[in-house]
Every structure is written in structure tokens, then in C-alpha cells.
Protein backbone atom coordinates (compact mmCIF):
# COMPACT_ATOMS: atom_id res chain seq x y z
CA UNK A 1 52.38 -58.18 85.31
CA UNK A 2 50.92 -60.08 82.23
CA UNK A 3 54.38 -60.79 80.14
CA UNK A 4 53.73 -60.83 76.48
CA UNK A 5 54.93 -63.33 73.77
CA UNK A 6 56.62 -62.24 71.37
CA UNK A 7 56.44 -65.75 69.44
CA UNK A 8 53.50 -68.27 69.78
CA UNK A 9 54.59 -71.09 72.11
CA UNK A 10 51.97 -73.52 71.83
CA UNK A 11 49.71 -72.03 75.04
CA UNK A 12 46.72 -71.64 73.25
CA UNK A 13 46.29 -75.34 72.33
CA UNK A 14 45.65 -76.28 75.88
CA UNK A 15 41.65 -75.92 75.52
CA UNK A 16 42.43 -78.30 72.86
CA UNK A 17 43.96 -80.96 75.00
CA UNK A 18 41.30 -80.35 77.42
CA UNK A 19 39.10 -81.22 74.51
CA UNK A 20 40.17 -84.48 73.67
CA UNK A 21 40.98 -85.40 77.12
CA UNK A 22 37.26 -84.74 77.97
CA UNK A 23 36.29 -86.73 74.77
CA UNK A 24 38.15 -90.22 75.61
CA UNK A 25 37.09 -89.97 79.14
CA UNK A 26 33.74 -89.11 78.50
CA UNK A 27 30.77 -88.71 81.06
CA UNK A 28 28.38 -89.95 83.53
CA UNK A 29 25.03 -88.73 83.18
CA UNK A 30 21.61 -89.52 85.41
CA UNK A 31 18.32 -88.54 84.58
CA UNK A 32 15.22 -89.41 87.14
CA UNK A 33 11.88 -89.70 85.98
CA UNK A 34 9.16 -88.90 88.57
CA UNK A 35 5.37 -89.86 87.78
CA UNK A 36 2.38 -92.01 88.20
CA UNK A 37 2.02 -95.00 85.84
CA UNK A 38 0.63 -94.08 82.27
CA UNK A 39 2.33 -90.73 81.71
CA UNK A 40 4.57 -91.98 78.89
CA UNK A 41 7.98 -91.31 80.95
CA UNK A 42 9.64 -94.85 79.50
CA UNK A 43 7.87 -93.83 75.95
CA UNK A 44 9.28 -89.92 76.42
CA UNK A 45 13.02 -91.70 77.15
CA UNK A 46 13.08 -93.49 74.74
CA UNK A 47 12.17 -90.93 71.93
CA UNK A 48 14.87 -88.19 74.06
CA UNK A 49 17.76 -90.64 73.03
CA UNK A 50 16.46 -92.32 69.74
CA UNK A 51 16.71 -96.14 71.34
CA UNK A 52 15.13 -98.34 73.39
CA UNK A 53 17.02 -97.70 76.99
CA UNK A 54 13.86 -98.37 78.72
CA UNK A 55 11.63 -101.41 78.13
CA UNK A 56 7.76 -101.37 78.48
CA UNK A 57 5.79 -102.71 81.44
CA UNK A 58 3.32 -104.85 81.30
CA UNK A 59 0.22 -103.33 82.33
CA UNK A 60 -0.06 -106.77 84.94
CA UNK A 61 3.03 -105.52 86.21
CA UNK A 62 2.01 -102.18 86.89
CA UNK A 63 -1.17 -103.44 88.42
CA UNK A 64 0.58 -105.71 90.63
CA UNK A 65 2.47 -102.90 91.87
CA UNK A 66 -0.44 -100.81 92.78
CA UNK A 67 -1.44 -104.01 94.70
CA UNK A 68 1.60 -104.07 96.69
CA UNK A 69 1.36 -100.18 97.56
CA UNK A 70 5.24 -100.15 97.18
CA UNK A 71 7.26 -97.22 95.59
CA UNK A 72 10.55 -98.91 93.94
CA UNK A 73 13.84 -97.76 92.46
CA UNK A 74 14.20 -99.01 88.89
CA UNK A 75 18.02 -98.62 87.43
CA UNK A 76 18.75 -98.76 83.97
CA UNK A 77 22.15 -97.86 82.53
CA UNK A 78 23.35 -97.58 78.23
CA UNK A 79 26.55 -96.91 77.18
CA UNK A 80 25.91 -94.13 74.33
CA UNK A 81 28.52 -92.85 71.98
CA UNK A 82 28.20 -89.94 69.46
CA UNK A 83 30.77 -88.57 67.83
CA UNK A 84 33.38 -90.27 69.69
CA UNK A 85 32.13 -88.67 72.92
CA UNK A 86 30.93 -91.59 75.12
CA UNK A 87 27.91 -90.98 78.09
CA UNK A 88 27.38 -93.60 80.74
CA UNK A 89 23.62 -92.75 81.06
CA UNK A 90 22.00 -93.79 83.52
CA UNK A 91 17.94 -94.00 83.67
CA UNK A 92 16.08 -94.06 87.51
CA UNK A 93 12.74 -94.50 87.50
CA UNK A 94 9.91 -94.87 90.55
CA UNK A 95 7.26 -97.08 89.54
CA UNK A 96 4.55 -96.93 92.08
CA UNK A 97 4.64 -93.54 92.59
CA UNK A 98 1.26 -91.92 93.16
CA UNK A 99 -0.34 -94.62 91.96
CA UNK A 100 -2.70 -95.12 95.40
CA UNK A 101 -6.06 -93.90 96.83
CA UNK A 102 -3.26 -92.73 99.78
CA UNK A 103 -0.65 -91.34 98.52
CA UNK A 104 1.14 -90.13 101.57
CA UNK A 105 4.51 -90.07 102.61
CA UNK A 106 4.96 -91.69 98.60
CA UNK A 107 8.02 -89.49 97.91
CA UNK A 108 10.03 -90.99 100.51
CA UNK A 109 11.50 -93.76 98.69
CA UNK A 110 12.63 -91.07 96.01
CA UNK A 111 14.35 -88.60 97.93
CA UNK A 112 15.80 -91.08 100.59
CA UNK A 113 17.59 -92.52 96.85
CA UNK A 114 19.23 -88.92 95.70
CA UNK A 115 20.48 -88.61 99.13
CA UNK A 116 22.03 -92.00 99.79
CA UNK A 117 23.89 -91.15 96.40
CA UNK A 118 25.51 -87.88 97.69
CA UNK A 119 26.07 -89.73 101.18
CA UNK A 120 28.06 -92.39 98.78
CA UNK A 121 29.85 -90.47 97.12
CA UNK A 122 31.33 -88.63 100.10
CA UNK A 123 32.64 -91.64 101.45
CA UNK A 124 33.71 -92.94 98.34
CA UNK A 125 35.96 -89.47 98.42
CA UNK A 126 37.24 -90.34 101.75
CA UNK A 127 38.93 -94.09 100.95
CA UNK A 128 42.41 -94.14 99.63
CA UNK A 129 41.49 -95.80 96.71
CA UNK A 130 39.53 -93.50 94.68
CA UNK A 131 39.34 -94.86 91.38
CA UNK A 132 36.83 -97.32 91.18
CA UNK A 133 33.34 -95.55 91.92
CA UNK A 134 29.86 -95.94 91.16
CA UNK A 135 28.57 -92.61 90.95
CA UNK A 136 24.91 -92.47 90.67
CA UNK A 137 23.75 -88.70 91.84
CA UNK A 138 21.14 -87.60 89.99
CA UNK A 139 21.85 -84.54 87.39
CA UNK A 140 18.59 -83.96 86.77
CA UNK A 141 14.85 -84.91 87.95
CA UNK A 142 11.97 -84.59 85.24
CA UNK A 143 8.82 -84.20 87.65
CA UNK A 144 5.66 -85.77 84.85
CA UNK A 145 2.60 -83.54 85.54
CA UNK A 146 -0.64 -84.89 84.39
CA UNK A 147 -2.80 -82.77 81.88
CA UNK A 148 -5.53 -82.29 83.90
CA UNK A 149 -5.98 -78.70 82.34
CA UNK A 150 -6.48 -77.52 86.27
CA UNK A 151 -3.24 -76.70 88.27
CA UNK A 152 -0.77 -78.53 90.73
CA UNK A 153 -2.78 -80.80 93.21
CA UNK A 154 -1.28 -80.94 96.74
CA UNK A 155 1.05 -83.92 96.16
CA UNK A 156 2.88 -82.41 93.22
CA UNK A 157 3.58 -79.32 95.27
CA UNK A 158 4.84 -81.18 98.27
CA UNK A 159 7.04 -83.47 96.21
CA UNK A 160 8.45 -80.77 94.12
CA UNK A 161 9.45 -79.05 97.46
CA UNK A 162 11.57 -81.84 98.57
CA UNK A 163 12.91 -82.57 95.05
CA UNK A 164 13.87 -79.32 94.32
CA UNK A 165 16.14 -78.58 97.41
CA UNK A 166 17.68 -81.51 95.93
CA UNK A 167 18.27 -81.91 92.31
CA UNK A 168 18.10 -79.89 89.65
CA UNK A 169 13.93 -79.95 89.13
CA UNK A 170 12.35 -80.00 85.77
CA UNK A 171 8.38 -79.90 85.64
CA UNK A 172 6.94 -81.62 82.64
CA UNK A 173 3.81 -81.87 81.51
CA UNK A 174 2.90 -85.33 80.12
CA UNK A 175 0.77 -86.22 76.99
CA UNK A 176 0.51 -82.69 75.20
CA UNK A 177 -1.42 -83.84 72.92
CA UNK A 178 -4.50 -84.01 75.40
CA UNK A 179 -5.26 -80.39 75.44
CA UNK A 180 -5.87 -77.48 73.07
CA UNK A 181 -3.02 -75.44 72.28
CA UNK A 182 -5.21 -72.57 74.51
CA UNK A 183 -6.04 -74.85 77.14
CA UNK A 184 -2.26 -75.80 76.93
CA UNK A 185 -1.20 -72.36 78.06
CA UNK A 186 -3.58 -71.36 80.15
CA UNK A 187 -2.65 -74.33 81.92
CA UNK A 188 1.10 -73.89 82.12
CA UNK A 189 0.17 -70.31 83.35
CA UNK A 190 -1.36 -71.81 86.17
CA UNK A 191 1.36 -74.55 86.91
CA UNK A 192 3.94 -71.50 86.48
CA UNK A 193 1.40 -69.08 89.42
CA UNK A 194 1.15 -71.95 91.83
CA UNK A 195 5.11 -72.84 91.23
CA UNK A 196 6.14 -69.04 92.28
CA UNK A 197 3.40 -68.77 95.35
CA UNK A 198 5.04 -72.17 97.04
CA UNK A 199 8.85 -70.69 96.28
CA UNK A 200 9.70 -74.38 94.58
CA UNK A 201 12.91 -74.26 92.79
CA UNK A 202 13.26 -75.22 89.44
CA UNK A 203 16.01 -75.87 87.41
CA UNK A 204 17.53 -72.41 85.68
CA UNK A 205 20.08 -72.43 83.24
CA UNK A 206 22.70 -70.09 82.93
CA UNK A 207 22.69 -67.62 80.85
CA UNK A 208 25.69 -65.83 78.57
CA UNK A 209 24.94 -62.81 77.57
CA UNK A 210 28.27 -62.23 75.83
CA UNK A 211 26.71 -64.85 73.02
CA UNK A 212 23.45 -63.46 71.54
CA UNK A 213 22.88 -66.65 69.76
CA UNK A 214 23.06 -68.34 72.81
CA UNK A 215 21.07 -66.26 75.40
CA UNK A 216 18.24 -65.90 72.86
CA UNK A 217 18.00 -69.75 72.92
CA UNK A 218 18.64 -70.12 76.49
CA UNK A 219 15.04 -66.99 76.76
CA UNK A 220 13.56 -69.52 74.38
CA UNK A 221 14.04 -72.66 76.71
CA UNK A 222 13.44 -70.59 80.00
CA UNK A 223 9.69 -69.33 78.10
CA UNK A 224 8.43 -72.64 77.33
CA UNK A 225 8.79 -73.59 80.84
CA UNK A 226 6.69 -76.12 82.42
CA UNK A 227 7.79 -77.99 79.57
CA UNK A 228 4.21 -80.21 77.39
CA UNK A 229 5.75 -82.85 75.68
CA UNK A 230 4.70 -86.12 74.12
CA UNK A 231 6.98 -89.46 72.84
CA UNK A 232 6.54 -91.76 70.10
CA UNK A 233 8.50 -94.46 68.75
CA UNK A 234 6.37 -94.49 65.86
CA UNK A 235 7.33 -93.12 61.81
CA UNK A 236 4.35 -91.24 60.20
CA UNK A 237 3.86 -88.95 57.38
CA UNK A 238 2.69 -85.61 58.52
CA UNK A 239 0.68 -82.87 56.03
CA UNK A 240 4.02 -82.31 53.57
CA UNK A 241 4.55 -85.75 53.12
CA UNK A 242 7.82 -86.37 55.73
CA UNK A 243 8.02 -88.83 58.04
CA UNK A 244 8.92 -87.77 61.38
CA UNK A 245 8.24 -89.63 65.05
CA UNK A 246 4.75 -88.75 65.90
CA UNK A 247 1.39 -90.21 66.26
CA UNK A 248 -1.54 -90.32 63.69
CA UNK A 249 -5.32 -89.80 64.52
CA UNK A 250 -8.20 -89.43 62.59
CA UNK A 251 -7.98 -85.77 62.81
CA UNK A 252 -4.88 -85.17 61.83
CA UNK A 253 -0.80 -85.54 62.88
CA UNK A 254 0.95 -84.98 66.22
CA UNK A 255 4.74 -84.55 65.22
CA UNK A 256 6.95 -85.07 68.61
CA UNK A 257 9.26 -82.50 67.22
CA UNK A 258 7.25 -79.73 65.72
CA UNK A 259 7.40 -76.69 68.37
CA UNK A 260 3.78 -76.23 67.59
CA UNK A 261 2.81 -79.64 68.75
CA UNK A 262 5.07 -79.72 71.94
CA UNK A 263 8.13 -78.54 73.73
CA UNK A 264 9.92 -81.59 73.25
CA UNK A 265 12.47 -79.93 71.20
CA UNK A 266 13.19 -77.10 74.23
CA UNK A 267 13.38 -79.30 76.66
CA UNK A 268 15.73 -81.66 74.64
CA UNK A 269 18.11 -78.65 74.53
CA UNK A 270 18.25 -78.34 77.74
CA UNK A 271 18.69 -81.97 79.09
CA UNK A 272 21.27 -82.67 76.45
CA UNK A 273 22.45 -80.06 73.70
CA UNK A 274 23.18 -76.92 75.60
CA UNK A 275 22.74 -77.44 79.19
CA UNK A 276 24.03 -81.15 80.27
CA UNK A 277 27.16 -79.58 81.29
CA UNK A 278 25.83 -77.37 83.85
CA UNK A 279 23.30 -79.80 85.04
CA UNK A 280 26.56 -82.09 85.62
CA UNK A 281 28.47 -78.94 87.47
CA UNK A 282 25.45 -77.59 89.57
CA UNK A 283 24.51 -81.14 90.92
CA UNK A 284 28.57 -81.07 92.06
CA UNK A 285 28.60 -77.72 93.36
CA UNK A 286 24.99 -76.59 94.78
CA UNK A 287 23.12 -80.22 95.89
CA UNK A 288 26.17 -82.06 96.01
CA UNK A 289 27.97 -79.24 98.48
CA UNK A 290 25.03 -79.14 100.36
CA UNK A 291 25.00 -82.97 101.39
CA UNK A 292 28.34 -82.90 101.71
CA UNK A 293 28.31 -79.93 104.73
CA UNK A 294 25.37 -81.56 106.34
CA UNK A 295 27.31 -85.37 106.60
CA UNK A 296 30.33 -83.52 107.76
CA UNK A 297 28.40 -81.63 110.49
CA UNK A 298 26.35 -84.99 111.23
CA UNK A 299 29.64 -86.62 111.72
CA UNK A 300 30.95 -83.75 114.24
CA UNK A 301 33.17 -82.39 111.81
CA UNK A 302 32.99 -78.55 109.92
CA UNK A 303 34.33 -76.66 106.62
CA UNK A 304 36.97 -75.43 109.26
CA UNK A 305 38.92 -78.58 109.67
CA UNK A 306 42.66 -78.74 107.79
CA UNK A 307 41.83 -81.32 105.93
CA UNK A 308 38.45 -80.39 104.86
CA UNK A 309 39.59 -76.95 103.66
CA UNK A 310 42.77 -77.78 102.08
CA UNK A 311 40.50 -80.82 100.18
CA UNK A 312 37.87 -78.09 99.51
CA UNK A 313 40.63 -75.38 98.23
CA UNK A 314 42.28 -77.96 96.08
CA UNK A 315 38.65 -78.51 94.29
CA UNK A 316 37.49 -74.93 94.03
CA UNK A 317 41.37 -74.37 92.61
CA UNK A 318 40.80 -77.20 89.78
CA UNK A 319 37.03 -75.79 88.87
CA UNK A 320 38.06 -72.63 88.57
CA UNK A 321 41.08 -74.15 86.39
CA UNK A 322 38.51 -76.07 84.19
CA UNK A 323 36.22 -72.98 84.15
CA UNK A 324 39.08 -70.54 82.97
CA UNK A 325 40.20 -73.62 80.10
CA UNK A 326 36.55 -74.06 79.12
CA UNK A 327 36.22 -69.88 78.40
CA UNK A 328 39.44 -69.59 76.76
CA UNK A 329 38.28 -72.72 74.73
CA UNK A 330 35.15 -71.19 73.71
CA UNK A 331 36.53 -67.73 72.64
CA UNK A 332 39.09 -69.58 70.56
CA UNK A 333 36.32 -71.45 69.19
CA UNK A 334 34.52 -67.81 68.67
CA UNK A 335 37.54 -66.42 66.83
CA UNK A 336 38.15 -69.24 64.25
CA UNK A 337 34.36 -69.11 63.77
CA UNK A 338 34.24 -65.85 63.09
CA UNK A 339 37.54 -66.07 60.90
CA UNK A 340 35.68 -68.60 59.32
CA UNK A 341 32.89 -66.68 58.31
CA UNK A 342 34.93 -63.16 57.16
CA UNK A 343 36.54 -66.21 54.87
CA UNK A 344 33.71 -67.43 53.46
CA UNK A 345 32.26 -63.95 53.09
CA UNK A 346 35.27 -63.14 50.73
CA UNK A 347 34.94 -66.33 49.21
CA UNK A 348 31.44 -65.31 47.93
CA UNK A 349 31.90 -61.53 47.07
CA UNK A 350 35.06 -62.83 45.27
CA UNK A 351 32.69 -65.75 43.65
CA UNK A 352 29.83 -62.81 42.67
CA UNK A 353 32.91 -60.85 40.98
CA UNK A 354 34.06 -63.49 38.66
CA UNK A 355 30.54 -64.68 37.81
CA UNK A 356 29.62 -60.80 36.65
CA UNK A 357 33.01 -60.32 34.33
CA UNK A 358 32.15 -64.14 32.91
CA UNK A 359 28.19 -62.14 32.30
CA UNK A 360 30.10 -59.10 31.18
CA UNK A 361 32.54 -60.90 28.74
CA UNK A 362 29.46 -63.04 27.50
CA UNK A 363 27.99 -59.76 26.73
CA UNK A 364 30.77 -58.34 24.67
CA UNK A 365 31.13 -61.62 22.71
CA UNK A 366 27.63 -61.39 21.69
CA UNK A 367 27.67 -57.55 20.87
CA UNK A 368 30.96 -59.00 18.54
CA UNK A 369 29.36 -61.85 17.30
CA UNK A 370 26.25 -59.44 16.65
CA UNK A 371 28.79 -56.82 14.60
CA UNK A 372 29.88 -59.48 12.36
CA UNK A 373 26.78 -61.32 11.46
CA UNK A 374 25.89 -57.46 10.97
CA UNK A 375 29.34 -57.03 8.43
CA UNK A 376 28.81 -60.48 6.59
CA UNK A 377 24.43 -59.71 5.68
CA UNK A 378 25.81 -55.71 4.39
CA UNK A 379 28.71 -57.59 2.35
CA UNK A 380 26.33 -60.18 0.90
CA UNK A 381 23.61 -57.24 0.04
CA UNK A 382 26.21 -55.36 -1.55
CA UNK A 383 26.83 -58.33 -4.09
């Protein structure tokens, strides 16, 4: 039985509190970027978070890594802050990848990385002391696709297949601004064919279809899917005179944030304004889960020892905890919105009401003002 207040207690501020506990401590959030040299991935970061978190490589550099045959692990962490809400971001790149005549075996290096994180962090979770950590799993992989106009070639499909059962997988194509708009799509229809027929498993956000708003823009993401996208640094004027980030050419204006130009604007709502929360959750709870059984069975032990399952309770007990907080936060948010809006919507009918008696008494002063100027020209005739 559900007892009912009769008096409001204070109950519903706890989304609240959630709120600004979530808001001091803030975040940690990894992105991996996945490519051969020359796709724009540092130029593409860069633009997604308006700074320079990633500085440019010399093109010797990039040379002399093609000489050494070498796939690396490049980490580069920025503390950002918006609003008060503070994200430890933290950048991994791969230079060297595919950048050989023999590419084989070149995605070792990669996935050997997002599986010595989870591997960390389980033993981090077994020490007594488990406030100091270094958490580095990777939220989400964006996979750079050249724009060859042709389809997948054999390396991105066997990559994406070990990525994917891995990290939350994001294709992207690089440079849209290399193809027709109709080339564009017929290409993506190809990428999206050969992505079904090999069962690789890219990243899906949820959707809510209780929110209209919401799910329509979640469809919207979901459609533009593998996402073209290009990055500039650069200020131009496009063909109404604004300056936006984009790049200039002789025929005209690419603007990085004009849907019509590329999908950078979809696939920065996903990464960051709608989605980073569930990329956060479903790297804990799907990849993370999933090293975590295999390094238990590895080490002899199963989901069916005491401590394991009382560990694992406690956790699904606190998620489902947040969960419940972060629904009863978002229909409170929901009500005052739409309190909000019946509010202003009285606000203006009441605002049209007062503006048509001030028309209507204007009208009846100047029908008076029109009766005596009428009264004073008959009294002067009549003189």
C-alpha cells in the first residue's frame, strides 16, 4: 500500500538534490577516434567542443610513423566546464592506424587498449581503497570512414566487428564535403547494406516514446546514420552574410553546421546533448558487464559467488535507485514546464485582451473627439 500525504513533506525535491549533487561532482567522459591519417579526426574534435583539445601533427610526424609501421595510443585529457557542470574529457586517438601497404592484425593495439581499461577498472573495484581511480573506458568509439563513394573495404568491416562487441560504435564518414549530396547518400546506403549483412553493432540510442519532442529527434539522429561530417576551425561568411565555422572555395560555402552540408549537428546530439548519459550507462552496464564476467570466469570465479552477487545486487539496487530519481526528475521537470507554458499562454490571451479594450477605447475617443469637432464647425456656421 502506497500511503498518501496529506501535506507536502519535502519528497519531491530529492531529484533536485540529485541534481546538484551530479553537478559539483561532475563527469568523466572518453571519446576514441579510429582512422587513417588525413581524415580530419583532430580537426572534427576540435570543432565538436569549440577548443583546441587536440593539437595538429606535423605531417613529418605522421610520415615517420608510417615508417615505423607502429599503431600507438595517444591520450589527451581537458577539464571542460559549462554551466557549472564540469567533464573530465578525455581524447584517445590511434595514429598509425591503417596507414600501411599491410594493414593486418592493425586493430590490435586498439582493442587490446578498451580492454585493459575494463580489466583496470575491475581491479581497481576490488582494493579497499576505492577512491582514487583513473578511469579511462571508452564511452564511445567514432570509427572515420573514408569517402571513397564505394562501400566498406574489408578492414573497416573486420575492425568494426571487434569494436563493436566492445564499445559503443559510431561510423563516421570523414570529409563530407568530397561528394555530391547524391553520391553522399547513395553512399551511406551502401555503408548502411554492408553494416546489416556482417551483423556489426552500432551504437543505438534509446528511445522515449512518452516525449514526442524527444523520440522525433532521437528518429532524426538514428536516420542520418552513418553520420558525413566535416570540421573547421575557420570563421567565414556564408550566402546571408553570417559567419559560421566552415570552409570557403571558389564555388561556394561549406558551413560545418548547416544540416544540408553535413550531419555534424546529429551526430553532435548524440555524443553530447541528448545521449552522453546513456553512452556513460551502457559502457557500465553492457561492455563493461561483459569484461567484468569474462575476468571473473578467467580468474576461476562466477556471478554465483556471495560476494560477487551481493556486490552485483548492491549495484543493480543503486541504478535502479538513480534510474527511478532521474524519471521522477524529469516528469517534475515536465510538469513545471508545462505549468510554465499554460502560464505564459494566459499571460498572452490576457496581454491580447488589454491591447483590444486600449484599440477599443482609442476608438471611442476618436468617434468623441469626431462629435465635437462635428458640434464646434455647426456652432461656428450657425454664427
Amino acid at each position: 500500500m502506497t500511503p498518501s500525504l496529506s501535506s507536502a513533506v519535502g519528497i519531491s525535491n530529492l531529484p533536485n538534490q540529485r541534481h546538484k549533487i551530479v553537478s559539483r561532482k561532475g563527469t568523466n567522459f572518453t571519446i576514441m577516434v579510429v582512422g587513417e591519417s588525413g581524415l580530419g579526426k583532430t580537426t572534427f574534435v576540435n570543432t565538436l567542443f569549440s577548443s583546441l583539445i587536440r593539437d595538429y601533427k606535423k605531417p613529418e610526424h605522421r610520415i615517420q610513423k608510417q615508417m615505423d609501421h607502429t599503431v600507438q595510443i595517444d591520450v589527451v585529457r581537458a577539464d571542460i566546464e559549462e554551466n557549472g557542470f564540469k567533464v573530465r574529457l578525455t581524447i584517445v586517438d590511434t595514429p598509425g592506424f591503417g596507414d600501411f601497404i599491410n594493414n593486418q592484425d592493425c586493430w590490435v593495439p586498439v582493442v587490446d587498449f578498451i580492454d585493459e581499461q575494463h580489466f583496470a577498472h575491475v581491479k581497481h573495484e576490488e582494493k579497499h581503497d576505492r577512491n582514487k581511480k583513473d578511469d579511462l573506458r571508452v564511452h564511445v568509439c567514432l570509427y572515420f570512414i573514408p569517402a571513397t563513394g564505394h562501400t566498406l573495404r574489408p578492414l573497416d568491416i573486420e575492425v568494426m566487428k571487434q569494436l563493436s562487441s566492445r564499445v559503443n560504435l559510431i561510423p563516421v564518414i570523414s570529409k563530407a564535403d568530397t561528394l555530391t549530396p547524391l553520391a553522399m547518400a547513395s553512399f551511406k546506403d551502401r555503408i548502411r547494406d554492408c553494416i546489416a549483412y556482417h551483423n556489426i553493432q552500432v551504437y543505438t540510442p534509446p528511445i522515449n516514446h512518452d516525449d514526442t519532442e524527444s523520440a522525433k529527434i532521437t528518429n532524426d539522429i538514428m536516420a542520418a546514420m552513418p553520420y558525413s561530417v566535416l570540421g573547421s576551425e575557420t570563421d567565414v561568411q556564408n550566402a546571408a552574410g553570417e559567419t559560421v565555422k566552415g570552409r570557403q572555395y571558389l564555388w561556394g560555402t561549406v558551413e560545418v553546421e548547416n544540416e544540408k552540408h553535413s550531419d555534424f549537428v546529429h551526430l553532435r546530439n548524440l555524443i553530447i546533448r541528448s545521449h552522453m548519459s546513456d553512452l556513460i550507462e551502457s559502457t557500465e552496464e553492457i561492455h563493461y558487464e561483459k569484461s567484468r564476467s569474462l575476468k571473473l570466469t578467467q580468474s576461476g570465479k562466477t556471478d554465483d559467488d556471495p560476494q560477487v552477487t551481493a556486490k552485483k545486487n548492491l549495484e543493480t539496487l543503486m541504478k535502479n535507485e538513480e534510474e527511478s530519481l532521474r524519471k521522477k526528475f524529469t516528469e517534475q521537470v515536465r510538469l513545471e514546464e508545462t505549468r510554465f507554458r499554460k502560464w505564459e499562454q494566459r499571460l498572452i490571451a490576457e496581454r491580447d485582451r488589454l491591447n483590444k479594450d486600449l484599440e477599443n477605447q482609442h476608438k471611442s475617443v476618436k468617434a468623441l473627439e469626431e462629435e465635437v469637432d462635428e458640434l464646434i464647425a455647426k456652432k461656428n456656421a450657425s454664427r
